[in-house]
C-alpha atoms as a PDB file:
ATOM      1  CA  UNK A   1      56.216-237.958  92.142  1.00  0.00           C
ATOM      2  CA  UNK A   2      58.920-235.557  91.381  1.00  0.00           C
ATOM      3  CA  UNK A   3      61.094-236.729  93.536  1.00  0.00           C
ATOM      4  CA  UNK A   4      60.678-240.293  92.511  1.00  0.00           C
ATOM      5  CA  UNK A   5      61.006-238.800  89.256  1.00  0.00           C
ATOM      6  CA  UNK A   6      64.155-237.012  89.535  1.00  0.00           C
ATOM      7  CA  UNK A   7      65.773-240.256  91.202  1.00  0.00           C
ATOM      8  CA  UNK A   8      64.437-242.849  88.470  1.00  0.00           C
ATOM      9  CA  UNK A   9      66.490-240.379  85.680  1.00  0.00           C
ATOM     10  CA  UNK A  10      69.754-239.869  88.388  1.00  0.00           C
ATOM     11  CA  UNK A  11      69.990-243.835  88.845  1.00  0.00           C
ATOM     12  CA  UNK A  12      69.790-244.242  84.850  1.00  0.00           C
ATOM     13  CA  UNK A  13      72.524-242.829  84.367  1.00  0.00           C
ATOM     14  CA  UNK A  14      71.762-239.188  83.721  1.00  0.00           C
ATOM     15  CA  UNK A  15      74.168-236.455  85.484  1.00  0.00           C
ATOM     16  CA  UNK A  16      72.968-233.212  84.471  1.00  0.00           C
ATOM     17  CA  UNK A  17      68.788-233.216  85.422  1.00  0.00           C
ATOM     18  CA  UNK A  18      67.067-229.703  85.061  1.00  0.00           C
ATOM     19  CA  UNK A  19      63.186-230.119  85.500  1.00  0.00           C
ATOM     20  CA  UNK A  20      60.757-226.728  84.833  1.00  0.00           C
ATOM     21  CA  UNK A  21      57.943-226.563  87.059  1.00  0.00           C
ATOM     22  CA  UNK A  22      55.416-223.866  86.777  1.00  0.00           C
ATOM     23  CA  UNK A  23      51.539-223.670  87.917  1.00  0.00           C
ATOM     24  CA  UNK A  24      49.021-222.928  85.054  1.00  0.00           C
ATOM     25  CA  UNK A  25      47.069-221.283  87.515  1.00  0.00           C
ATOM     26  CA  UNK A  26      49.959-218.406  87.705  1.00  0.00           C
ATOM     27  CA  UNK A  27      49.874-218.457  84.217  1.00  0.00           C
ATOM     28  CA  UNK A  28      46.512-218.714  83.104  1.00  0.00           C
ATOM     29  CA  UNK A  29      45.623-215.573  85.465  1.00  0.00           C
ATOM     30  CA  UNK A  30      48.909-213.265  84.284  1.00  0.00           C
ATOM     31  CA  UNK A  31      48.347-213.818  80.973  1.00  0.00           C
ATOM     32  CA  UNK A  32      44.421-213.139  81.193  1.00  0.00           C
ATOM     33  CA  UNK A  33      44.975-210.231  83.533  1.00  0.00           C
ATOM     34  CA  UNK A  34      47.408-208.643  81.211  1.00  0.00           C
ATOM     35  CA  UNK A  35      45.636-209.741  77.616  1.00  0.00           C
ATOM     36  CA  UNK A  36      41.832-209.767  78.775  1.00  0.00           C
ATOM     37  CA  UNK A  37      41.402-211.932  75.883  1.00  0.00           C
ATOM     38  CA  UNK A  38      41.360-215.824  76.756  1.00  0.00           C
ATOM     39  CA  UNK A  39      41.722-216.963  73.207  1.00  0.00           C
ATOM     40  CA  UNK A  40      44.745-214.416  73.270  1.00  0.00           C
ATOM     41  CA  UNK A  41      45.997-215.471  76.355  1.00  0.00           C
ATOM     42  CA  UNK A  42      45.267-219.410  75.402  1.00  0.00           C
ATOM     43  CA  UNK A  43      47.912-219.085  72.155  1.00  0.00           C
ATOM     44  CA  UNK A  44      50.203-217.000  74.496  1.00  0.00           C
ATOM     45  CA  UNK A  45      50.356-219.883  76.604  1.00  0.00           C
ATOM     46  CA  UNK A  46      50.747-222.409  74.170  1.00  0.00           C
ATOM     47  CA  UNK A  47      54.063-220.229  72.531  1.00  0.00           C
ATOM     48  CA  UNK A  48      55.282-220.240  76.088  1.00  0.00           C
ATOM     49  CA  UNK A  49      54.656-223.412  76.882  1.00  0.00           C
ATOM     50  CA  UNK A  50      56.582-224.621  73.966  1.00  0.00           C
ATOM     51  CA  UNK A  51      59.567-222.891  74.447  1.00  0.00           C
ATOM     52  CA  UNK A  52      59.024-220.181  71.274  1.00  0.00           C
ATOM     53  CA  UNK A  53      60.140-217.195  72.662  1.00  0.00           C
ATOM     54  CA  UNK A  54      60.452-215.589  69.523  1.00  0.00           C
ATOM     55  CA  UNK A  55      57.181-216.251  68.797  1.00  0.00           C
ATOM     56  CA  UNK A  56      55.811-215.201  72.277  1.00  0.00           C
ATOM     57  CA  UNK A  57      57.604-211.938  71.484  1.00  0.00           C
ATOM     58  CA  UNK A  58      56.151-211.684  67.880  1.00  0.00           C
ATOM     59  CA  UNK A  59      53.148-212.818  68.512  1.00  0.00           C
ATOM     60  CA  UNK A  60      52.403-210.384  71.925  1.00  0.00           C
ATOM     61  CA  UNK A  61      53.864-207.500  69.389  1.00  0.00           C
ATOM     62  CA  UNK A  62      50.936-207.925  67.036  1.00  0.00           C
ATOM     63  CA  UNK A  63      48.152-207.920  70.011  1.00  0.00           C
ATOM     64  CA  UNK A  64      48.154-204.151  69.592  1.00  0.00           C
ATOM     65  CA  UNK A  65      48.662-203.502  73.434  1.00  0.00           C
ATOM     66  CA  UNK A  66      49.876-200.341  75.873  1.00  0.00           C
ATOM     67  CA  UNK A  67      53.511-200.409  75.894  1.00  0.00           C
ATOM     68  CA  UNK A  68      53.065-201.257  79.619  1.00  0.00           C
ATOM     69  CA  UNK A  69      51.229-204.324  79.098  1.00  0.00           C
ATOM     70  CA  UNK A  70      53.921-205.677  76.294  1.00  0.00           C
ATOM     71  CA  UNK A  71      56.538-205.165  78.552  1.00  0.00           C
ATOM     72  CA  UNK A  72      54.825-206.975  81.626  1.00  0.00           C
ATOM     73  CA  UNK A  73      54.420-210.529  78.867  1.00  0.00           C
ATOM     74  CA  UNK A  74      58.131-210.340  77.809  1.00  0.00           C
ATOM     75  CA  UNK A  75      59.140-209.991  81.486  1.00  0.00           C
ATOM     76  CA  UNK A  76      57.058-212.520  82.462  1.00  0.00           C
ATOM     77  CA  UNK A  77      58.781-214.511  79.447  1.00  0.00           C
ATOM     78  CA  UNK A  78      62.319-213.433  80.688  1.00  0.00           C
ATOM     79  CA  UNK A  79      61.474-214.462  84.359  1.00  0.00           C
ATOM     80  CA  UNK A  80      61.656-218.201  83.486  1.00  0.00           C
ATOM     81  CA  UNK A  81      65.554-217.617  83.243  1.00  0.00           C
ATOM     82  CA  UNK A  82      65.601-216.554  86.857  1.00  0.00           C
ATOM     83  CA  UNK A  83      66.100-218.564  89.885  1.00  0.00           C
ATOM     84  CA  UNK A  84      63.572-220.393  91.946  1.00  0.00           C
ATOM     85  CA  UNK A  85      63.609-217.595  94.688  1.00  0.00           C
ATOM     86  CA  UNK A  86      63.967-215.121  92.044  1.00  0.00           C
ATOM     87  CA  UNK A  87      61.202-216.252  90.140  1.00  0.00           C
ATOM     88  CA  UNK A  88      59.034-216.584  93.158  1.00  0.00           C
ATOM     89  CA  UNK A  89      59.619-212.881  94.361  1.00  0.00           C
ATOM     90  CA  UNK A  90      59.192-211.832  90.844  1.00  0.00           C
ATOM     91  CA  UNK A  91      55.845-213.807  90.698  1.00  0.00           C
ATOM     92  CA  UNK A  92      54.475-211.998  94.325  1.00  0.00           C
ATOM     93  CA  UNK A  93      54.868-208.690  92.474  1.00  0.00           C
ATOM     94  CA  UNK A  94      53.386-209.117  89.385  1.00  0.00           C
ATOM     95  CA  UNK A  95      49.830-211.696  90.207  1.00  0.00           C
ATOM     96  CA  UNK A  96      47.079-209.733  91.430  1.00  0.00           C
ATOM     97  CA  UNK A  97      46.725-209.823  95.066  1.00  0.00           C
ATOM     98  CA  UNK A  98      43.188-211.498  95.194  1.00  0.00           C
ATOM     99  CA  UNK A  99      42.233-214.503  97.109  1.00  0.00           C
ATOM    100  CA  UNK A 100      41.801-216.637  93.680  1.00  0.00           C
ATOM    101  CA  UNK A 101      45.825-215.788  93.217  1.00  0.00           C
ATOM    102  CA  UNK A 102      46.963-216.540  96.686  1.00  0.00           C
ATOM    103  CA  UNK A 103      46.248-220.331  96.322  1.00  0.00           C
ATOM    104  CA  UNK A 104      48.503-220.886  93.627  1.00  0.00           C
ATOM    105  CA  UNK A 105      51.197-218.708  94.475  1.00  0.00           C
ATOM    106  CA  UNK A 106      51.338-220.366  98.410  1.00  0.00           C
ATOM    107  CA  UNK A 107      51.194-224.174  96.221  1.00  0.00           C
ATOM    108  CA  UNK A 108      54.178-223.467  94.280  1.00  0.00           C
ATOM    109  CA  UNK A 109      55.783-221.787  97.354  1.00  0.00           C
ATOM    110  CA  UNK A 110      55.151-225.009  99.596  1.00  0.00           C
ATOM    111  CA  UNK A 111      55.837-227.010  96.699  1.00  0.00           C
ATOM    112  CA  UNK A 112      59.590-225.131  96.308  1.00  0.00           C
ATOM    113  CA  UNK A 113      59.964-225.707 100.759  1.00  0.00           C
ATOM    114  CA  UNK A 114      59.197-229.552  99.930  1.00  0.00           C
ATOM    115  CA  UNK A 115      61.520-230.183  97.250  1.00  0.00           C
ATOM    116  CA  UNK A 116      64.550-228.160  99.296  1.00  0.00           C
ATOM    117  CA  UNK A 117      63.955-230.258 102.207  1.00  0.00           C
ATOM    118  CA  UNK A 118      64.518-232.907 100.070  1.00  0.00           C
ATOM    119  CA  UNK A 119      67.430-231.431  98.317  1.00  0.00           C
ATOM    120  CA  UNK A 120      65.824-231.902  94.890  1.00  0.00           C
ATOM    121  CA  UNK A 121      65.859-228.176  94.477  1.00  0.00           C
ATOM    122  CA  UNK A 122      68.812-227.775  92.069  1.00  0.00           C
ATOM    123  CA  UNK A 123      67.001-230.150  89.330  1.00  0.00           C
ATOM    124  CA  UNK A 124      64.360-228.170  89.702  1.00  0.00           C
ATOM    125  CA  UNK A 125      63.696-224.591  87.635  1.00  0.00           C
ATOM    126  CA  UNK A 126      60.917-222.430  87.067  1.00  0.00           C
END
């Protein structure tokens, strides 16, 4: 589907094409395992899901949290600026190594392989 996707927008026309793919599983578990709040982590997700990095930033700030734990959410924020292989390294250090984890970090990894085999991976970002 991406792929399709990502040819349906070159052949209309468009030259610059910059898709963000992330897993919510990654995200749903880093944000939990750094919050332990899921209504907490739920309206962290929803500022980073719509872009508001400001009010990721603000609204992490106001959680109250060790110093540690603020810093992990506004690296995790600053991560989506990396590369894909960046961003996947980054991601193997900071999920918990548990078997619920290593299912979504080997998807996005496979997903990643499949999309540079079909050189598709410069549209794609993290």
């Amino acid at each position: 589907m991406i792929a399709l996707m990502i040819t349906l927008l070159k052949r209309s026309g468009l030259e610059s094409i910059r898709i963000a793919i992330g897993h919510v599983g990654i995200v749903n578990t880093l944000l939990f395992n750094i919050v332990k709040d899921k209504a907490q982590a739920g309206q962290l997700r929803k500022l980073l899901y719509g872009k508001n990095d400001v009010g990721f930033r603000a609204y992490a700030a106001s959680l109250n949290l060790p110093a540690e734990s603020l810093e992990r959410l506004n690296r995790f924020l600053d991560s989506r600026r990396l590369g894909n292989k960046e961003t996947l390294n980054y991601l193997r250090t900071v999920l918990p190594d548990s078997e619920n984890t290593q299912p979504y970090y080997q998807d996005i990894t496979e997903l990643m392989r499949l999309l540079s085999y079909y050189n598709l991976i410069e549209e794609v970002g993290s």
